[in-house]
C-alpha atoms as a PDB file:
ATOM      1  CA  UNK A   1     -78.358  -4.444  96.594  1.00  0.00           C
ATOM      2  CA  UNK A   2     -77.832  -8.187  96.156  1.00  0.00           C
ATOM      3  CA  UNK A   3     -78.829  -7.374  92.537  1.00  0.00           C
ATOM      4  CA  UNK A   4     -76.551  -4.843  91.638  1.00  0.00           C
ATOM      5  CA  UNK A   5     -73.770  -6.740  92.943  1.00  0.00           C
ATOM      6  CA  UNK A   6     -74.800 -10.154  90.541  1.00  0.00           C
ATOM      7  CA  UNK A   7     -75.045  -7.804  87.173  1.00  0.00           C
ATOM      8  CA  UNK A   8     -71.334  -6.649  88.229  1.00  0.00           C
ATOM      9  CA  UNK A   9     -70.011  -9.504  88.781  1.00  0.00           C
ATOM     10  CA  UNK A  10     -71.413 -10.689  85.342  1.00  0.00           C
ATOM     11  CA  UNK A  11     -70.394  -7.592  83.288  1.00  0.00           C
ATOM     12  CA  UNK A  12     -66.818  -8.366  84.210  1.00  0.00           C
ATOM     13  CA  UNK A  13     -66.213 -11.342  82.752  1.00  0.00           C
ATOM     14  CA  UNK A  14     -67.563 -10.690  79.665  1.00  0.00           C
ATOM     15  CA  UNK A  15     -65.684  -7.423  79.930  1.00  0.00           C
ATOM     16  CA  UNK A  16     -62.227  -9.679  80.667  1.00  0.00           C
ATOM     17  CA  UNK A  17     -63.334 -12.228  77.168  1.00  0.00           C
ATOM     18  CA  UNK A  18     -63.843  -8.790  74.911  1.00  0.00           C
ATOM     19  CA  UNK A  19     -59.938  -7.978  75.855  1.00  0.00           C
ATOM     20  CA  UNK A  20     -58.459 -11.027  75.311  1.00  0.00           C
ATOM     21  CA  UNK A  21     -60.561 -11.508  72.019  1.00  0.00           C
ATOM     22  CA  UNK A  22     -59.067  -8.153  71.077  1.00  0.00           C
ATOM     23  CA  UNK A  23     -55.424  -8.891  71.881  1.00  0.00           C
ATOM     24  CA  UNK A  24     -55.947 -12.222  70.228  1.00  0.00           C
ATOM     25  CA  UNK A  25     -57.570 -10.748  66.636  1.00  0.00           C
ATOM     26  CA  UNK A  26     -54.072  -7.970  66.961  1.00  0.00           C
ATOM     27  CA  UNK A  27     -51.916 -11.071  67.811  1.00  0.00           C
ATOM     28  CA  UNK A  28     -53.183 -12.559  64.066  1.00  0.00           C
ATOM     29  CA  UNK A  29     -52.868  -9.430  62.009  1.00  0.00           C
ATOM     30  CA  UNK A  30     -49.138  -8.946  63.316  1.00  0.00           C
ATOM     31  CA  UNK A  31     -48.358 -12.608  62.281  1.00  0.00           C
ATOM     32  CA  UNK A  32     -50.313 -11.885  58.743  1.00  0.00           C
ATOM     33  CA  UNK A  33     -47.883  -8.733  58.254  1.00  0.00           C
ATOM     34  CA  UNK A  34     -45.008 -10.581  59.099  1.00  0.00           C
ATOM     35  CA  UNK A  35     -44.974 -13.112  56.025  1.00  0.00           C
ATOM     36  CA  UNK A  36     -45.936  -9.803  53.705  1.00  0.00           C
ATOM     37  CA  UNK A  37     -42.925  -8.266  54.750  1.00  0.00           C
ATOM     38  CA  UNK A  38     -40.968 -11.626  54.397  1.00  0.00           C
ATOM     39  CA  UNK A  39     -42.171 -12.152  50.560  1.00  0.00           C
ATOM     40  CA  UNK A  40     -41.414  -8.472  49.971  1.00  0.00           C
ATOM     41  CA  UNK A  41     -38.001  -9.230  50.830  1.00  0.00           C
ATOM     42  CA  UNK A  42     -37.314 -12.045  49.022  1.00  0.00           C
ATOM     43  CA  UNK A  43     -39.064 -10.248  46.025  1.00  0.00           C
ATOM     44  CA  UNK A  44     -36.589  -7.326  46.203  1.00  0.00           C
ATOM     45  CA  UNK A  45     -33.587  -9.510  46.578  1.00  0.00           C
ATOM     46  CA  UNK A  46     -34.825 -12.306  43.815  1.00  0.00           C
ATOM     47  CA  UNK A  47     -35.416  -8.782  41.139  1.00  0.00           C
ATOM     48  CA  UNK A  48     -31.612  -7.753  41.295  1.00  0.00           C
ATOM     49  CA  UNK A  49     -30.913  -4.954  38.965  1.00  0.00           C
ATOM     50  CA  UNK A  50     -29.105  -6.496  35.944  1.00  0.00           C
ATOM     51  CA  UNK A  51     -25.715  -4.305  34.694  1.00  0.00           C
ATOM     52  CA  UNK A  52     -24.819  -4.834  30.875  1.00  0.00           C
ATOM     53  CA  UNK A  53     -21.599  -5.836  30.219  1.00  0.00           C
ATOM     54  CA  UNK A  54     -19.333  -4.881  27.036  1.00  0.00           C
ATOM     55  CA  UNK A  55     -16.603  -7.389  26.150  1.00  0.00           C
ATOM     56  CA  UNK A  56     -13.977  -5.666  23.804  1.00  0.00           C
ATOM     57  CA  UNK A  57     -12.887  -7.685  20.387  1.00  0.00           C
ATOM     58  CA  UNK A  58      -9.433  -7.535  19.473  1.00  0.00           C
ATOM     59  CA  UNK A  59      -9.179  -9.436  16.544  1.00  0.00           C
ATOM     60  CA  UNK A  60     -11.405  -9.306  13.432  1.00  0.00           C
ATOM     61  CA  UNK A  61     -10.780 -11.581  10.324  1.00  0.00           C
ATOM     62  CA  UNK A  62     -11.616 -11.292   6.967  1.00  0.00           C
ATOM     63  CA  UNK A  63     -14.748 -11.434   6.100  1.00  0.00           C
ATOM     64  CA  UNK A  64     -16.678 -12.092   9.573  1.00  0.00           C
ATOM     65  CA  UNK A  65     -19.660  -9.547  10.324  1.00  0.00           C
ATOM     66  CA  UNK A  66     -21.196  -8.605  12.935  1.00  0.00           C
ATOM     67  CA  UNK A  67     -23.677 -10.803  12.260  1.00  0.00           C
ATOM     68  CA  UNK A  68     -21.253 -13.994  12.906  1.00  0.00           C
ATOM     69  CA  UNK A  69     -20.665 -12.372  16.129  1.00  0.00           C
ATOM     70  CA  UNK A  70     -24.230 -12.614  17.221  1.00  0.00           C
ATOM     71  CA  UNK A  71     -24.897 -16.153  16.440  1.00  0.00           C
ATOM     72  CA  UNK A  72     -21.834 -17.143  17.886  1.00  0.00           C
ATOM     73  CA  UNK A  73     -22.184 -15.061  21.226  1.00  0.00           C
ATOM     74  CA  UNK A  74     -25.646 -15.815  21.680  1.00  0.00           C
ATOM     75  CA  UNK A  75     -25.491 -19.378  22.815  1.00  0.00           C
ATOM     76  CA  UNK A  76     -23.757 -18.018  25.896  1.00  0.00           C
ATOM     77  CA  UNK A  77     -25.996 -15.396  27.086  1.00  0.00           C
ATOM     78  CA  UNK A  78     -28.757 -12.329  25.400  1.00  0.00           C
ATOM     79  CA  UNK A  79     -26.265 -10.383  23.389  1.00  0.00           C
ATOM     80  CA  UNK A  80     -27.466  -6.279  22.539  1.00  0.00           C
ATOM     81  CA  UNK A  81     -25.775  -3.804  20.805  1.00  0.00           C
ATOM     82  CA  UNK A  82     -22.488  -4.998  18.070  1.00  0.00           C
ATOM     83  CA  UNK A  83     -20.377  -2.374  16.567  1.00  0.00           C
ATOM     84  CA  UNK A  84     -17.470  -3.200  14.012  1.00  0.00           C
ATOM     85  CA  UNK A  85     -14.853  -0.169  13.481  1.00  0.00           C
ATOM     86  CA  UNK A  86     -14.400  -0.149   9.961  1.00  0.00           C
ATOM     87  CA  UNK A  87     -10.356  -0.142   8.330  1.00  0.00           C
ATOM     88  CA  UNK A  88      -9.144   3.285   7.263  1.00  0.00           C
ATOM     89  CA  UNK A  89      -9.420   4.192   3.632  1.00  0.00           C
ATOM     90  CA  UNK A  90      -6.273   4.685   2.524  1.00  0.00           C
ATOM     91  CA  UNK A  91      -5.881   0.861   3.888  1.00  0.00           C
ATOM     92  CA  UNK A  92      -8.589   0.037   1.558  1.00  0.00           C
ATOM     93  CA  UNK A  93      -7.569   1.529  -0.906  1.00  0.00           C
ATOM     94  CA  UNK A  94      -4.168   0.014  -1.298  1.00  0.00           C
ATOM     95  CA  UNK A  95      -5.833  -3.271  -0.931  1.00  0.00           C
ATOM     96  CA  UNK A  96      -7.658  -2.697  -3.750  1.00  0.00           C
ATOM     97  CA  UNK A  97      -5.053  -1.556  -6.156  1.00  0.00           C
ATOM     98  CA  UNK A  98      -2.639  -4.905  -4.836  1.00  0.00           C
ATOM     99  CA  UNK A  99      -5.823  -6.898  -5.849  1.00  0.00           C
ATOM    100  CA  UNK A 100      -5.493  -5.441  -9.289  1.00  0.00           C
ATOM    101  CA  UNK A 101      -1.842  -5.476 -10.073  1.00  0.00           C
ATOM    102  CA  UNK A 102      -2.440  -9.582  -9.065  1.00  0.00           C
ATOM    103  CA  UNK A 103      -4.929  -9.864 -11.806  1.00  0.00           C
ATOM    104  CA  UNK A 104      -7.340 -10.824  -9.418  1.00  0.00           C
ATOM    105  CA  UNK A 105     -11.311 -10.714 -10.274  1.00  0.00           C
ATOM    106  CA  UNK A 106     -12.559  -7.549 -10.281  1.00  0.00           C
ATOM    107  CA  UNK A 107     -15.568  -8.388  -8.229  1.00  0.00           C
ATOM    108  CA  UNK A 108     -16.660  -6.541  -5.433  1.00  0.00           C
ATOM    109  CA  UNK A 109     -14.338  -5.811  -2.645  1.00  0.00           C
ATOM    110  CA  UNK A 110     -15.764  -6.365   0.994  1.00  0.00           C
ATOM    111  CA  UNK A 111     -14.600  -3.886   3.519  1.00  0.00           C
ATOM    112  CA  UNK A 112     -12.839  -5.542   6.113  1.00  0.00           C
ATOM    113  CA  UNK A 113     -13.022  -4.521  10.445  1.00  0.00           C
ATOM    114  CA  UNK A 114     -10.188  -3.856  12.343  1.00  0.00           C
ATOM    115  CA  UNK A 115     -11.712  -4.210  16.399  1.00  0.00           C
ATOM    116  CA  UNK A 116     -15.438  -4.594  17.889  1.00  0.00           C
ATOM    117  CA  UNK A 117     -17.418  -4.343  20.781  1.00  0.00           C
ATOM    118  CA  UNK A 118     -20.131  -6.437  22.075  1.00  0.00           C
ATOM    119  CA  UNK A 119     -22.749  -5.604  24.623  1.00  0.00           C
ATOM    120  CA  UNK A 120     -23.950  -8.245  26.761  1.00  0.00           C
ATOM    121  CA  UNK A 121     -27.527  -7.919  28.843  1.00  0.00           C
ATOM    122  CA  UNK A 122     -25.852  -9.310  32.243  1.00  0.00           C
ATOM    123  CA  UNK A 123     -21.794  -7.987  32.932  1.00  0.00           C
ATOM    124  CA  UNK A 124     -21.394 -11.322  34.872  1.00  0.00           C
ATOM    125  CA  UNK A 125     -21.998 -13.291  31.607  1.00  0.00           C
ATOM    126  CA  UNK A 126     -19.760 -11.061  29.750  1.00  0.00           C
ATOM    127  CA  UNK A 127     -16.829 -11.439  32.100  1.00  0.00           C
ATOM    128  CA  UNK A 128     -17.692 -15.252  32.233  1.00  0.00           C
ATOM    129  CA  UNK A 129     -17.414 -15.627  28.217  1.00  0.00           C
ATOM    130  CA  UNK A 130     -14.347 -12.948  28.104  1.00  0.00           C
ATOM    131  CA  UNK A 131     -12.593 -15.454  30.811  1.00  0.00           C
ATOM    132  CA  UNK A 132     -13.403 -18.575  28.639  1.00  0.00           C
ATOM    133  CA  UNK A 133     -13.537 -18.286  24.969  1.00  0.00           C
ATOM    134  CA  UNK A 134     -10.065 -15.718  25.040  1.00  0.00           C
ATOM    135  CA  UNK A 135      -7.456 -17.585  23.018  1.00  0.00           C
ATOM    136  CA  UNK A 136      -9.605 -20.218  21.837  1.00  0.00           C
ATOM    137  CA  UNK A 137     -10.806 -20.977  18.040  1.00  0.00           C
ATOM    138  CA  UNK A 138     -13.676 -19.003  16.854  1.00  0.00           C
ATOM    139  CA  UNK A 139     -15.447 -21.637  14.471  1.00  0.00           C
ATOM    140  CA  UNK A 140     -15.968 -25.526  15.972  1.00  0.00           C
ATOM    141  CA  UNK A 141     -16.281 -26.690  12.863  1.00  0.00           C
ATOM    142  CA  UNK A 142     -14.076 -28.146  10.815  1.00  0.00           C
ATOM    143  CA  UNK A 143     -15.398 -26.379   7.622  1.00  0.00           C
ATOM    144  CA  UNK A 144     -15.543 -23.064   8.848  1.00  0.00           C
ATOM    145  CA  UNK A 145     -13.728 -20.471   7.440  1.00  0.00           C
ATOM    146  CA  UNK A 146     -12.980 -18.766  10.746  1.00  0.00           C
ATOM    147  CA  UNK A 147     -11.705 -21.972  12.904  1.00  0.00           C
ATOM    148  CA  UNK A 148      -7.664 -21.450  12.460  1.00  0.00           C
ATOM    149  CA  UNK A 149      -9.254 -17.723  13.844  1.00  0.00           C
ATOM    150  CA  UNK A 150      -8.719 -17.109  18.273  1.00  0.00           C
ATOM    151  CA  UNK A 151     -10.603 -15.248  19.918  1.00  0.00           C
ATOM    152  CA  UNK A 152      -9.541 -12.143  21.476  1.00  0.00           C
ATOM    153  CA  UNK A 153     -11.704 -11.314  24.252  1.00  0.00           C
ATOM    154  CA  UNK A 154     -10.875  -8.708  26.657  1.00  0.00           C
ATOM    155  CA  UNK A 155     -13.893  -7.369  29.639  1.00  0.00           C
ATOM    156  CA  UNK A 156     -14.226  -3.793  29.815  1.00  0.00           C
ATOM    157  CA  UNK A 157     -14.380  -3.321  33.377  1.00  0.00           C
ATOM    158  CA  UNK A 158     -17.064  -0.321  34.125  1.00  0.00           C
ATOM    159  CA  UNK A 159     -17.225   0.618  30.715  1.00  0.00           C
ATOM    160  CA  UNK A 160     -20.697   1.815  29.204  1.00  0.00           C
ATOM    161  CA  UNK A 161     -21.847   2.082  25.724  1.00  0.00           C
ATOM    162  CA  UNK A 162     -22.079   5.842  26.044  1.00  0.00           C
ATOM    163  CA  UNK A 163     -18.626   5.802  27.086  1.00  0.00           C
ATOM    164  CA  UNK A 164     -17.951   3.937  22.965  1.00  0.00           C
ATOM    165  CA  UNK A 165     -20.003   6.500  21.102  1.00  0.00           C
ATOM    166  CA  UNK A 166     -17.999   9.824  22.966  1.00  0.00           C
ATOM    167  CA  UNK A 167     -15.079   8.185  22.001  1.00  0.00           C
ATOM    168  CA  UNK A 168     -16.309   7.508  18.469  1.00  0.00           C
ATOM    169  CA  UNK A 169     -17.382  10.938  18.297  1.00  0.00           C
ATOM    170  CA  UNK A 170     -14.139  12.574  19.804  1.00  0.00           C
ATOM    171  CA  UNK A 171     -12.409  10.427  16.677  1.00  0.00           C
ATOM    172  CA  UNK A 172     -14.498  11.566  14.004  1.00  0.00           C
ATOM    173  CA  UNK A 173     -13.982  15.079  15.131  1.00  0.00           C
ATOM    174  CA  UNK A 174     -10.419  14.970  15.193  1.00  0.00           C
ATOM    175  CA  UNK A 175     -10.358  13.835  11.768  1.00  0.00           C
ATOM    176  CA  UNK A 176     -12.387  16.619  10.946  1.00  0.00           C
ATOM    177  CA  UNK A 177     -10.236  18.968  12.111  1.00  0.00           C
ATOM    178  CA  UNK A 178      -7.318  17.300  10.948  1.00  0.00           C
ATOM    179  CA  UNK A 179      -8.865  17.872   7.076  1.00  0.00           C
ATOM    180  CA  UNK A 180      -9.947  20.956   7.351  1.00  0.00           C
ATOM    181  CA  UNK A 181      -6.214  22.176   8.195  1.00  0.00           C
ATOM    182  CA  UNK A 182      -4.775  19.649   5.266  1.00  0.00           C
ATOM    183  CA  UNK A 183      -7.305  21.619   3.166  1.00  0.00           C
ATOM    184  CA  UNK A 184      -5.907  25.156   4.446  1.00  0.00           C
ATOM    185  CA  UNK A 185      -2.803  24.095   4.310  1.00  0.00           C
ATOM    186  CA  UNK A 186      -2.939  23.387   0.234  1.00  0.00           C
ATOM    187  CA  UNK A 187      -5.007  26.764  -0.148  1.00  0.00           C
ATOM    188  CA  UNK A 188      -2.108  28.436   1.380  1.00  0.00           C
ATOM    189  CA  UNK A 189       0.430  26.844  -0.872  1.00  0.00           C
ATOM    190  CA  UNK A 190      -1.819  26.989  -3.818  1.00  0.00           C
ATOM    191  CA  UNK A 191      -2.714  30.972  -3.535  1.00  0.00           C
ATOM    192  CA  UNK A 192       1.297  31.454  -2.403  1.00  0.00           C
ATOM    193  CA  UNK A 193       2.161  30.097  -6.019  1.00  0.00           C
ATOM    194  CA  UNK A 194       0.037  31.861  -7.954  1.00  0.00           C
ATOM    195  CA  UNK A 195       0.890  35.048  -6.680  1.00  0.00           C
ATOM    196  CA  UNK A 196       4.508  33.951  -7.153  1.00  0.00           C
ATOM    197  CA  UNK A 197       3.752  33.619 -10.889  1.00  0.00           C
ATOM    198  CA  UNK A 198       1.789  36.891 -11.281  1.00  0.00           C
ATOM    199  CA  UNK A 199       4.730  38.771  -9.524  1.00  0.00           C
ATOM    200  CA  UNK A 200       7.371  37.274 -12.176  1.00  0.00           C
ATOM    201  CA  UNK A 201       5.376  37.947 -15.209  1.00  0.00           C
ATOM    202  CA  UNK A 202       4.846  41.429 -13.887  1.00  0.00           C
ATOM    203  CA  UNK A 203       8.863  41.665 -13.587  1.00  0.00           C
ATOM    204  CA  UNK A 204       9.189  40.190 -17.132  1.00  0.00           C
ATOM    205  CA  UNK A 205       6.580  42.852 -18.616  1.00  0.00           C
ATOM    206  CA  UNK A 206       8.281  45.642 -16.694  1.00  0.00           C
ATOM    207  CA  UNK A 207      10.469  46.328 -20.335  1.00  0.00           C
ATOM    208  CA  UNK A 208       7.307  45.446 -22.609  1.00  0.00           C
ATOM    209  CA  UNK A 209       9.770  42.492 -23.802  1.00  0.00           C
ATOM    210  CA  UNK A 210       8.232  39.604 -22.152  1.00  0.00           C
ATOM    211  CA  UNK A 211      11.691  37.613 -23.076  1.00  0.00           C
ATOM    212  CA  UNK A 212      13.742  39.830 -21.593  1.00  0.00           C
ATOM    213  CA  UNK A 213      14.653  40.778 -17.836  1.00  0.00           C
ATOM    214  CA  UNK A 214      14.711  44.728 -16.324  1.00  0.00           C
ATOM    215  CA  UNK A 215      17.031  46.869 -18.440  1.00  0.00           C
ATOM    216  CA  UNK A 216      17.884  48.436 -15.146  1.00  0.00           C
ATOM    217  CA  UNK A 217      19.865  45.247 -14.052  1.00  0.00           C
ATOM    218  CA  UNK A 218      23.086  46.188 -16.454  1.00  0.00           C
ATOM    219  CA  UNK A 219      26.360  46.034 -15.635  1.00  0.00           C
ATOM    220  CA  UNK A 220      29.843  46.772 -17.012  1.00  0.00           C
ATOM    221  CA  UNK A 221      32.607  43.867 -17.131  1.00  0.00           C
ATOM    222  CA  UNK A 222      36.198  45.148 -16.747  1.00  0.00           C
ATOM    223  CA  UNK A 223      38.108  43.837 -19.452  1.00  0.00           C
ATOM    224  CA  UNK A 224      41.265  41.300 -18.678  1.00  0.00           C
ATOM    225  CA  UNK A 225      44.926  41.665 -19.416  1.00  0.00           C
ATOM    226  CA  UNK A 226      44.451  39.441 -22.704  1.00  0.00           C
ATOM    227  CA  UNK A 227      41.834  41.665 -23.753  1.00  0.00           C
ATOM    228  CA  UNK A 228      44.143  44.892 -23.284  1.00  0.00           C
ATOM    229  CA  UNK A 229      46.774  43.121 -24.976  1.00  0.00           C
ATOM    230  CA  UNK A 230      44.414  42.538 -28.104  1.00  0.00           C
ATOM    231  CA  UNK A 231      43.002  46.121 -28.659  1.00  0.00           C
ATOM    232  CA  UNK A 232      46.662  47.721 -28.716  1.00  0.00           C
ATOM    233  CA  UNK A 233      47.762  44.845 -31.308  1.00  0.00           C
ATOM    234  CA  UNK A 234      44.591  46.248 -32.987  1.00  0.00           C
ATOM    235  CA  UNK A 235      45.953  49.596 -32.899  1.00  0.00           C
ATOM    236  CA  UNK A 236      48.305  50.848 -35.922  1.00  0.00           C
ATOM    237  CA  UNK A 237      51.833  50.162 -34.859  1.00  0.00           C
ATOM    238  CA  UNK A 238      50.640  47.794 -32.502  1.00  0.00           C
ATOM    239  CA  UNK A 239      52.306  44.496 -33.453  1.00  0.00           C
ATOM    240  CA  UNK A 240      55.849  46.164 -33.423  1.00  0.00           C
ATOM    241  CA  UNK A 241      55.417  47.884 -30.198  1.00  0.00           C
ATOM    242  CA  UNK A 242      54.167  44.471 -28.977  1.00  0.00           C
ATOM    243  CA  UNK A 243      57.094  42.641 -30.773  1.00  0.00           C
ATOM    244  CA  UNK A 244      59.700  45.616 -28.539  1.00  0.00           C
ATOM    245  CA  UNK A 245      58.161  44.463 -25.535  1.00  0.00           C
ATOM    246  CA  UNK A 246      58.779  41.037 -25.672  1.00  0.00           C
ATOM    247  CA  UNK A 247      62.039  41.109 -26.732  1.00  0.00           C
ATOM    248  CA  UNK A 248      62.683  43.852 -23.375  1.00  0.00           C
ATOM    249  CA  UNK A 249      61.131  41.400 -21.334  1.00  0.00           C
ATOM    250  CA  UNK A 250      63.336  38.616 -22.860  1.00  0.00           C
ATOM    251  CA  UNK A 251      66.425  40.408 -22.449  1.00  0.00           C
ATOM    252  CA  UNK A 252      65.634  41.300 -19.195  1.00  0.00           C
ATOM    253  CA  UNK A 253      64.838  37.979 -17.831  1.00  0.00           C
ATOM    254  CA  UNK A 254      68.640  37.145 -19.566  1.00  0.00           C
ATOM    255  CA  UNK A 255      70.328  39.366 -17.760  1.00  0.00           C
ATOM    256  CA  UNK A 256      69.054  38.098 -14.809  1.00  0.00           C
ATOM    257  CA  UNK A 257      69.319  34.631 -15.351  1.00  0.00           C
ATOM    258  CA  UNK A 258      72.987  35.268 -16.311  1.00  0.00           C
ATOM    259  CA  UNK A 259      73.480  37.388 -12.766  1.00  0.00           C
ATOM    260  CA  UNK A 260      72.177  34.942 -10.471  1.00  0.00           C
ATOM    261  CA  UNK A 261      74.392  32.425 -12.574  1.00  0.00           C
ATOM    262  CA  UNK A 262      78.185  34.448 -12.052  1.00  0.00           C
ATOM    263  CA  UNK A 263      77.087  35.842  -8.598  1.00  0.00           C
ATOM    264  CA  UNK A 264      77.006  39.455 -10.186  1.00  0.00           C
ATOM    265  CA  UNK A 265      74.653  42.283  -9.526  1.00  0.00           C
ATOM    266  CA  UNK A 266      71.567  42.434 -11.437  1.00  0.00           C
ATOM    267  CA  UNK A 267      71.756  45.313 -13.925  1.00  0.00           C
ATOM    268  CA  UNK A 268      69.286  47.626 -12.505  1.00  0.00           C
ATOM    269  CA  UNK A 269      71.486  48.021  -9.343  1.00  0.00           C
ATOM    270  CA  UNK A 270      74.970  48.277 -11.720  1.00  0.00           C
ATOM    271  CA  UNK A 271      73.271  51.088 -13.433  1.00  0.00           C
ATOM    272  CA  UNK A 272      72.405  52.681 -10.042  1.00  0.00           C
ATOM    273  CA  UNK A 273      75.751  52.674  -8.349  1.00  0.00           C
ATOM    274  CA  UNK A 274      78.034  55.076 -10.858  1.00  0.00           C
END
């Protein structure tokens, strides 16, 4: 009996040392965890997702490329994607034909860009450079050709490049459109003429006489009181009859005269009163 009770008594302690030793090793794995989770953390919060940022150019000069752009831009922050929109032809075209009524060389004529748009990687270092270089001169030096040249910057505020090509799609489209109905439109006129001319020489060559209109638009003039007067002078006997009538309507006209004159009647009415 005493025995029994002297191996119990030594199985519990070593029972009692086996349980702390195991609350001890969990105690260290939960403190090991702990800093993982912390460096996770500060991983996830140091690897920020970066936005790209498009700053909007307002002003192009002569002569500057994209190219310029890039070199100049790029000592600020990583600059991507540059596009220049391009002046309209008929712009282009009228520059070219002023350069050659100023008897200017006839060398080769460099397009010229009306606006731009330039993609930075980060959207805080675009709105940083839009704030700072707007209204300011584009070329430090003194010899550069683009230093009496401002900038003018402007942030696009949630603005995507995506957003730039739909709308540089939606504009080619229109114009499109807007030719193919210019093109219609001179068919019409075109075909509308032609048929006009067919019809007329069809009414000229109604006759067989090219040179001559429809014989069925005649027409008979009714002759005037000078021609009447003519064709009975023509007549035989004419002239005298004429020469009677005259001197009727002279004498008539006399009597008249004279009547109105002495306050008496006229003769028609002395005639008609006996």
């Amino acid at each position: 009996m005493k025995a029994a009770a002297l191996m119990e008594e030594r199985k519990a302690p070593m029972e009692e040392g086996s349980e702390d030793e195991a609350e001890g090793n969990a105690d260290a794995a939960e403190e090991q965890e702990e800093p993982e989770e912390a460096d996770c953390d500060g991983s996830s919060k140091k690897k920020k997702r970066v936005v790209p940022g498009i700053v909007y150019l307002g002003h192009v000069p002569p002569r500057f490329r994209p190219l310029h752009v890039r070199n100049l831009l790029s000592a600020y922050g990583e600059v991507g994607r540059v596009f220049f929109q391009a002046e309209d032809r008929f712009v282009r075209r009228k520059k070219k034909a002023a350069a050659a009524a100023g008897g200017k060389k006839a060398a080769k004529y460099s397009k010229d860009y009306t606006e731009g748009w330039v993609e930075f990687r980060d959207k805080r270092i675009a709105k940083r450079v839009a704030a700072s270089l707007h209204n300011t001169p584009m070329g430090a030096r003194r010899r550069s050709p683009f230093r009496y040249d401002l900038w003018n910057l402007k942030y696009l505020h949630r603005f995507t490049w995506s957003h730039l090509s739909e709308h540089l799609a939606f504009e080619r489209q229109v114009r499109r459109q807007r030719l193919r109905a210019e093109v219609a439109q001179a068919k019409r006129e075109t075909d509308f003429y032609l048929q006009s001319v067919e019809r007329g020489k069809r009414f000229l060559a109604a006759d067989g006489d090219a040179t001559r209109p429809n014989s069925s638009w005649t027409f008979t003039q009714r002759p005037t009181e000078q021609e009447l007067r003519a064709r009975k002078t023509a007549r035989p006997g004419g002239r005298e009859r004429a020469r009677l009538a005259n001197a009727q309507d002279q004498a008539r006209s006399n009597k008249g005269l004279l009547a109105k004159i002495f306050g008496a009647p006229p003769p028609a009415e002395s005639k008609e009163e006996p």
